[in-house]
Protein backbone atom coordinates (compact mmCIF):
# COMPACT_ATOMS: atom_id res chain seq x y z
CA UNK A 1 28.99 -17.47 -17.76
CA UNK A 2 28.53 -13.91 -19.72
CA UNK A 3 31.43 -11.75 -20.53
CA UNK A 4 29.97 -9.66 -18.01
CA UNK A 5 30.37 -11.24 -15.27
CA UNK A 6 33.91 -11.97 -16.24
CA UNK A 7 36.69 -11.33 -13.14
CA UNK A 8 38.06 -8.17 -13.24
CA UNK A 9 40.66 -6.15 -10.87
CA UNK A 10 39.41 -3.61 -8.19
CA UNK A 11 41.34 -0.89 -8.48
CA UNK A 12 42.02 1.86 -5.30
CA UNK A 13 40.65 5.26 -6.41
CA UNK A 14 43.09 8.88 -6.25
CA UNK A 15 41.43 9.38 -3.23
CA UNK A 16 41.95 5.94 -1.44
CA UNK A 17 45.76 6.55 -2.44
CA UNK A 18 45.85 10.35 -0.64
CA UNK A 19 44.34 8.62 2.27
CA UNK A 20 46.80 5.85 2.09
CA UNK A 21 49.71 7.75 1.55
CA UNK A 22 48.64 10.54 4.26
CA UNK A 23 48.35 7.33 6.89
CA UNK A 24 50.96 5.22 5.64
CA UNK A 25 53.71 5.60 8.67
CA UNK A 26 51.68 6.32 11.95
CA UNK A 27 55.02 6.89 13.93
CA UNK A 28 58.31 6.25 13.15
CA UNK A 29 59.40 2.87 14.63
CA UNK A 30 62.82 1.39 14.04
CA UNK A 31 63.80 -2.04 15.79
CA UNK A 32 67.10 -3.03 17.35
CA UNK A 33 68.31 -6.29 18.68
CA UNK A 34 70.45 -7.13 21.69
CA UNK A 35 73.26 -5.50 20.46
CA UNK A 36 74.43 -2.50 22.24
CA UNK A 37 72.63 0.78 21.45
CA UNK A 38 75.57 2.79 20.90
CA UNK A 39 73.69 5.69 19.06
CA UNK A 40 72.30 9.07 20.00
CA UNK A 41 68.90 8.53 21.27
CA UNK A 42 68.44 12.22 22.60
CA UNK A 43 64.34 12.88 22.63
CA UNK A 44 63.81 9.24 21.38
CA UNK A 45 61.74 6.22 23.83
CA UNK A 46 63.74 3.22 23.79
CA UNK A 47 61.25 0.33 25.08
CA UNK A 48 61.89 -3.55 25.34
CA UNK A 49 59.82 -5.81 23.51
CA UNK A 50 57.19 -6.42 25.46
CA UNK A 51 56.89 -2.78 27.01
CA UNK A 52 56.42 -2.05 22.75
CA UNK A 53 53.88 -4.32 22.31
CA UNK A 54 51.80 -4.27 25.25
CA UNK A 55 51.74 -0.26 24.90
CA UNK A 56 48.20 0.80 23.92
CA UNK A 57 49.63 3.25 21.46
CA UNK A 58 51.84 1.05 19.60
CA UNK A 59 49.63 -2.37 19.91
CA UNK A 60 47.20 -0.24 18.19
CA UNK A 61 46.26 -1.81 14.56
CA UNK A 62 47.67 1.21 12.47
CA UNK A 63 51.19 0.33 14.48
CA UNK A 64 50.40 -3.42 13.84
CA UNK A 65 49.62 -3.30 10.20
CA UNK A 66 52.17 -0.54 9.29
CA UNK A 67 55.35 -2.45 11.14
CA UNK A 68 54.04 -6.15 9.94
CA UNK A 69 54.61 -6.70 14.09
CA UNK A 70 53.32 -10.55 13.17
CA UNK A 71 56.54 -11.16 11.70
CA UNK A 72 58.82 -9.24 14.39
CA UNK A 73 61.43 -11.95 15.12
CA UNK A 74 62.73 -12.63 18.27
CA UNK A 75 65.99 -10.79 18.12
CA UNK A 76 64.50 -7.91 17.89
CA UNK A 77 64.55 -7.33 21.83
CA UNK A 78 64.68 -3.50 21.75
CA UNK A 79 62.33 -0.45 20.09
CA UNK A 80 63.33 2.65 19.23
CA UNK A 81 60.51 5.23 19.20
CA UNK A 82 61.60 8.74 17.76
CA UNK A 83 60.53 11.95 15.91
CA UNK A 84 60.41 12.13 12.04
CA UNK A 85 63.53 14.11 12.24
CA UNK A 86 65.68 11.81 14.17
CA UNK A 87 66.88 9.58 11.26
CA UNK A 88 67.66 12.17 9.15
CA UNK A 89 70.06 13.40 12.06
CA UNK A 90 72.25 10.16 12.41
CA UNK A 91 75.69 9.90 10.89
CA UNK A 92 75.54 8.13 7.34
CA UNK A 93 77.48 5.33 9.21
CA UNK A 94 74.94 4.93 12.45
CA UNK A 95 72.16 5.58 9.37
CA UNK A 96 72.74 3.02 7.47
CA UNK A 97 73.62 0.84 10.44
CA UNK A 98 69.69 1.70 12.20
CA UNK A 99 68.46 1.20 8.46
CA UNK A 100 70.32 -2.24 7.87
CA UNK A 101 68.54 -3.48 11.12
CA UNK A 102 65.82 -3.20 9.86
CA UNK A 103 65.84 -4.88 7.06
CA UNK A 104 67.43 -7.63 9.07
CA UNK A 105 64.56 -8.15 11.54
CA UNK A 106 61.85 -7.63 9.40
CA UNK A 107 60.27 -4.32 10.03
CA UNK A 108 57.63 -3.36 8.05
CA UNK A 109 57.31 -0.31 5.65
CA UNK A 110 60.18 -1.43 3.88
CA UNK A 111 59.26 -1.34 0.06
CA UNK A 112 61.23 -2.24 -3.22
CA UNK A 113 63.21 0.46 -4.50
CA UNK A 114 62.06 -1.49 -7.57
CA UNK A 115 58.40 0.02 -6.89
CA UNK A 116 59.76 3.73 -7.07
CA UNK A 117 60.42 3.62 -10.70
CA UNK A 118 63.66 5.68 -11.09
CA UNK A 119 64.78 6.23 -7.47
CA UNK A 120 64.25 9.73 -6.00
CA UNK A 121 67.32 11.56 -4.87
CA UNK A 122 65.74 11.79 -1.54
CA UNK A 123 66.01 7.83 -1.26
CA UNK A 124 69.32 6.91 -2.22
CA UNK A 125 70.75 7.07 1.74
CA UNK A 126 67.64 5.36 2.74
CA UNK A 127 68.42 1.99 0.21
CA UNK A 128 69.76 -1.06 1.83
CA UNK A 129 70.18 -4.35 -0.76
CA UNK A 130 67.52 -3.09 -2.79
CA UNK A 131 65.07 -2.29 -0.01
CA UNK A 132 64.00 1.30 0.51
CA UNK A 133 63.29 1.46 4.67
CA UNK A 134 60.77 4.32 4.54
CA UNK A 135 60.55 6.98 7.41
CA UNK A 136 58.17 9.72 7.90
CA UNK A 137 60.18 12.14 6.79
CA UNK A 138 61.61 11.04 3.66
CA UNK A 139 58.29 9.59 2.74
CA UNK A 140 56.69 13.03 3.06
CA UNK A 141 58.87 14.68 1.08
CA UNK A 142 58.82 12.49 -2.49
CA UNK A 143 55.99 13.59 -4.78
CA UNK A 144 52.58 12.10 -4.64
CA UNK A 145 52.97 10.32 -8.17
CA UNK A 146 55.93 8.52 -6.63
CA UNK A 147 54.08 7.94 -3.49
CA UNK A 148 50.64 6.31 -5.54
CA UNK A 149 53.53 4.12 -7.27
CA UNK A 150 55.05 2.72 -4.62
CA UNK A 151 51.80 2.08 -2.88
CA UNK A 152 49.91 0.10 -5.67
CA UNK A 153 52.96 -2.23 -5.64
CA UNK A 154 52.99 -2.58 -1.76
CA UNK A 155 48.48 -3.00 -2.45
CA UNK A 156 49.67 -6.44 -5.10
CA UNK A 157 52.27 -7.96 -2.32
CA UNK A 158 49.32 -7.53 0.39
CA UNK A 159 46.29 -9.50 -1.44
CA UNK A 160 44.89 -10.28 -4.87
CA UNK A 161 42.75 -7.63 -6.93
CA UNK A 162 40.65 -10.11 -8.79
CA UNK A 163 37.06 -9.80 -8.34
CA UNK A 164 33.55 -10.67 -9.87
CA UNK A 165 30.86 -8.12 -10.60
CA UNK A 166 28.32 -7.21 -7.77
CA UNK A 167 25.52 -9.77 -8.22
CA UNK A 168 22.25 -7.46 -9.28
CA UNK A 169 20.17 -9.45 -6.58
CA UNK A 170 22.81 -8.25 -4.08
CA UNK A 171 21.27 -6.38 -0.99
CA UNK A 172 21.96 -2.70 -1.18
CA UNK A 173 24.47 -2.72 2.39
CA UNK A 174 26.17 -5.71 0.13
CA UNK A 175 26.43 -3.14 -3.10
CA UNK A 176 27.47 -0.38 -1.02
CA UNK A 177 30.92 -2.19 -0.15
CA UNK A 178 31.68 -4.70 -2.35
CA UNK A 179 35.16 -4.16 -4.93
CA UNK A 180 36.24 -1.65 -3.08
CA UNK A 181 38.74 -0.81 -0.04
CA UNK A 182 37.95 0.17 3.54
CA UNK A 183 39.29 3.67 4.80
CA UNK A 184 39.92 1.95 7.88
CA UNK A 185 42.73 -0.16 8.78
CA UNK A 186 41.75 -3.43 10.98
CA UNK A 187 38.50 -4.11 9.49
CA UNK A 188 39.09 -7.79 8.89
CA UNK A 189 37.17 -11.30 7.74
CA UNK A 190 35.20 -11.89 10.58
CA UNK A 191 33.60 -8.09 10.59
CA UNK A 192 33.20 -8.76 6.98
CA UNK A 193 31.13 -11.90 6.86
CA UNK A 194 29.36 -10.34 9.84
CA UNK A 195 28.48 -7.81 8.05
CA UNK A 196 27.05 -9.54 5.66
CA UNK A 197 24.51 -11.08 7.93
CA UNK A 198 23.73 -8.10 9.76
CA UNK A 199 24.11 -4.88 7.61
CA UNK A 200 25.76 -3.29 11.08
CA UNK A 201 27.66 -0.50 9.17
CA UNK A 202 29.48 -0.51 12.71
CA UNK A 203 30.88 -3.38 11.33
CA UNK A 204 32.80 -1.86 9.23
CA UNK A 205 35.09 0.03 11.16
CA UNK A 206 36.57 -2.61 13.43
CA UNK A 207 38.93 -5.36 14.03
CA UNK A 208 36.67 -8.20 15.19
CA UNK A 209 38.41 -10.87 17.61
CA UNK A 210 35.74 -13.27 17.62
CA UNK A 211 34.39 -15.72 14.80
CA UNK A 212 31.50 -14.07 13.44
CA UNK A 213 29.28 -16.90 14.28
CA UNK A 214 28.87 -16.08 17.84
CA UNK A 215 27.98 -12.51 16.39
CA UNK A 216 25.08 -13.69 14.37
CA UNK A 217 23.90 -16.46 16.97
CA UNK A 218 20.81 -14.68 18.10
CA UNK A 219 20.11 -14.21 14.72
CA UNK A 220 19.50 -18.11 14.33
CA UNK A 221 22.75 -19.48 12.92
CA UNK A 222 23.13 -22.82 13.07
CA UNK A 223 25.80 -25.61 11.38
CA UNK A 224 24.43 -27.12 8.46
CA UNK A 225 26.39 -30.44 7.14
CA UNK A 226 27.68 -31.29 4.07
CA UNK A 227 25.97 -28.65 2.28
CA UNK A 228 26.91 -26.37 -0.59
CA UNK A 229 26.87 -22.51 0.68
CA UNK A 230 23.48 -20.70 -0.20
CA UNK A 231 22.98 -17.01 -0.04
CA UNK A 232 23.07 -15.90 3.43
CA UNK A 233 25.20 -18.46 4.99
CA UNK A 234 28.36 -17.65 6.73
CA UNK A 235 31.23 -20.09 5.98
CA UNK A 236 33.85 -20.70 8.27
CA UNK A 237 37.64 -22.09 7.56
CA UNK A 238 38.96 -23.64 10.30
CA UNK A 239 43.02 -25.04 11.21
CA UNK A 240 43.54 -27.04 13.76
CA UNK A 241 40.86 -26.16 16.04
CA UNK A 242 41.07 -22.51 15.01
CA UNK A 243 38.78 -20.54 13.22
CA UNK A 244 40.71 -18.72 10.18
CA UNK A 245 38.66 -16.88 7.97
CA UNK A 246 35.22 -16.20 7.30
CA UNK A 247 33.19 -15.46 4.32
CA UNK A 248 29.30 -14.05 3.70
CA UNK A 249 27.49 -15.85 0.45
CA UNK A 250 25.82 -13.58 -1.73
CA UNK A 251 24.65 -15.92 -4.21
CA UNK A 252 25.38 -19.08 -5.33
CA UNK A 253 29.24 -19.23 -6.10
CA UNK A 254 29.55 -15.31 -5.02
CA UNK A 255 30.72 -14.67 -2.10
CA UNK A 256 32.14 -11.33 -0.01
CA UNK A 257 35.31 -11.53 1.28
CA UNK A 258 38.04 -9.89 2.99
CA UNK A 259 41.65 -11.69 3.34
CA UNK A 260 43.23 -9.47 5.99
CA UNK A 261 43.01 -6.98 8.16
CA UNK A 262 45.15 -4.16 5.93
CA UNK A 263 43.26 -1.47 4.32
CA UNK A 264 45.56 -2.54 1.71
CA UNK A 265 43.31 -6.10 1.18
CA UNK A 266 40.25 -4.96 -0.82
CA UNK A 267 36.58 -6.17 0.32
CA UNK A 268 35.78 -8.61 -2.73
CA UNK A 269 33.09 -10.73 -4.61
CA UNK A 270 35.03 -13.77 -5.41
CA UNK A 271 33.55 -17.08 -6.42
CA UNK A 272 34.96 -21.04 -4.44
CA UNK A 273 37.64 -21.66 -6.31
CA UNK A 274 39.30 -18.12 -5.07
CA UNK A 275 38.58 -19.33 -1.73
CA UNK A 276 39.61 -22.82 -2.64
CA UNK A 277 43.28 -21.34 -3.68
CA UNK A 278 43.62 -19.02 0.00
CA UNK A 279 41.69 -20.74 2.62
CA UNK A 280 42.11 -24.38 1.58
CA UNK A 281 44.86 -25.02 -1.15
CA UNK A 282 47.53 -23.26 1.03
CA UNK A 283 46.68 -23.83 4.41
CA UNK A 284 47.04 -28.01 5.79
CA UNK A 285 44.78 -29.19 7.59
CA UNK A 286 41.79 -26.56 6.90
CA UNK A 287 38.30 -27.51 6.73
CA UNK A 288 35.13 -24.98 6.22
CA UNK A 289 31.64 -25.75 7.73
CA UNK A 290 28.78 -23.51 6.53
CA UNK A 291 25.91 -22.02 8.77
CA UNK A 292 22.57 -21.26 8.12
CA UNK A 293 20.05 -18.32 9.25
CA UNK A 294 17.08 -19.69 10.52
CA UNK A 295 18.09 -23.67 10.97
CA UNK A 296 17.64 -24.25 14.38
């Protein structure tokens, strides 16, 4: 293999980072647990669980990705849904109490103070064991250089950088997209590898619920066994019955991929062995099966 086609990291540009830091917090959103809610919630929506998730506001994927809600543990029974000003209104005890919860039950859009560099003034009554728990407010007011810092470390926890070049045979909607980061959050694996087989630029803008097989099926996709992906097939992990991920071959050993649905995960060429190390490695049970355009 040439030097130039070497892995290398994909980098988000200054403007992917003022779009990411503009849309960072779509609402403030603090959690609480079955404890009483002994705090002034004047002008703030306090909703149970499920009234929270099954809201079309909130189930909405910038509220998903934003607050981790995967990882939303069952104690946290209650929601608290308030202005930008309301935490910043709290007594320093009830503050740090609403802030501590947090951290507790696993909200999201809690960062390192580590990833600040030297911690803002600003952030100080927002730090709970080492954790800032970012709010609107106090996340509007710290500089953008600050800002672009803390967000490139939140990009590395999210997914990998590493990447391959864009192969030169690679079709031109392939080219257009690959090593780099969609403006949009929810665009995930399955739209990805859809993509791929389609060139639907619609594609690109959506959280796709269904295995992307059943996308391309008019398009002649078929299984093929116990073959070794070629350019244009669509390979599919599955886990225990489920389907998992999806990825579109480019070429032989390139492939473009997407890990998760966060604007954070960049849309990559990576080669098996990356796919190897997140789809298979890590995961027990998983299996792949490639299809084919054309086969039936």
């Amino acid at each position: 293999m040439s030097d130039s086609n070497q892995p290398f990291q994909v980098v988000p540009t200054p403007d992917e980072l003022r779009l990411w830091a503009d849309e960072l917090i779509p609402g403030d959103v603090w959690y609480w647990d079955s404890s009483p809610l002994d705090l002034d919630v004047t002008g703030c929506q306090v909703m149970t669980r499920e009234a929270y998730r099954s809201d079309p506001t909130y189930s909405d994927i910038r509220f998903m990705n934003a607050y981790c809600e995967w990882q939303m543990p069952t104690e946290a029974t209650q929601v608290i849904v308030s202005d930008r000003a309301w935490i910043g209104k709290l007594s320093a005890a009830d503050r740090q109490r609403v802030l501590q919860k947090q951290v507790g039950l696993k909200r999201g859009l809690v960062f390192s103070a580590a990833w600040f560099g030297e911690l803002p003034a600003q952030l100080h009554e927002f730090v709970v064991a080492d954790q800032v728990v970012l709010g609107q407010a106090v996340w509007a007011g710290l500089p953008p250089a600050i800002q672009h810092r803390a967000l490139l470390a939140e990009q590395r926890r999210w997914d990998d950088v590493d990447c391959y070049p864009v192969p030169d045979a690679a079709p031109r909607h392939i080219q257009a997209i690959a090593n780099t980061f969609s403006p949009h959050e929810g665009t995930n694996c399955f739209a990805i590898a859809a993509y791929g087989a389609t060139a639907d630029s619609d594609l690109l803008a959506i959280w796709l619920t269904v295995s992307p097989v059943e996308l391309v099926a008019p398009l002649g996709y078929c299984q093929v066994p116990d073959v070794e992906p070629m350019a244009d097939d669509i390979v599919i992990f599955e886990s225990e019955g489920k389907v998992i991920h999806a990825a579109w071959c480019v070429e032989h050993d390139r492939f473009l991929n997407k890990n998760a649905q966060s604007r954070f995960a960049p849309i990559r060429i990576v080669d098996w062995k990356m796919l190897d190390a997140d789809w298979l490695a890590d995961w027990p049970d998983t299996t792949f099966k490639v299809y084919r355009r054309g086969t039936a």
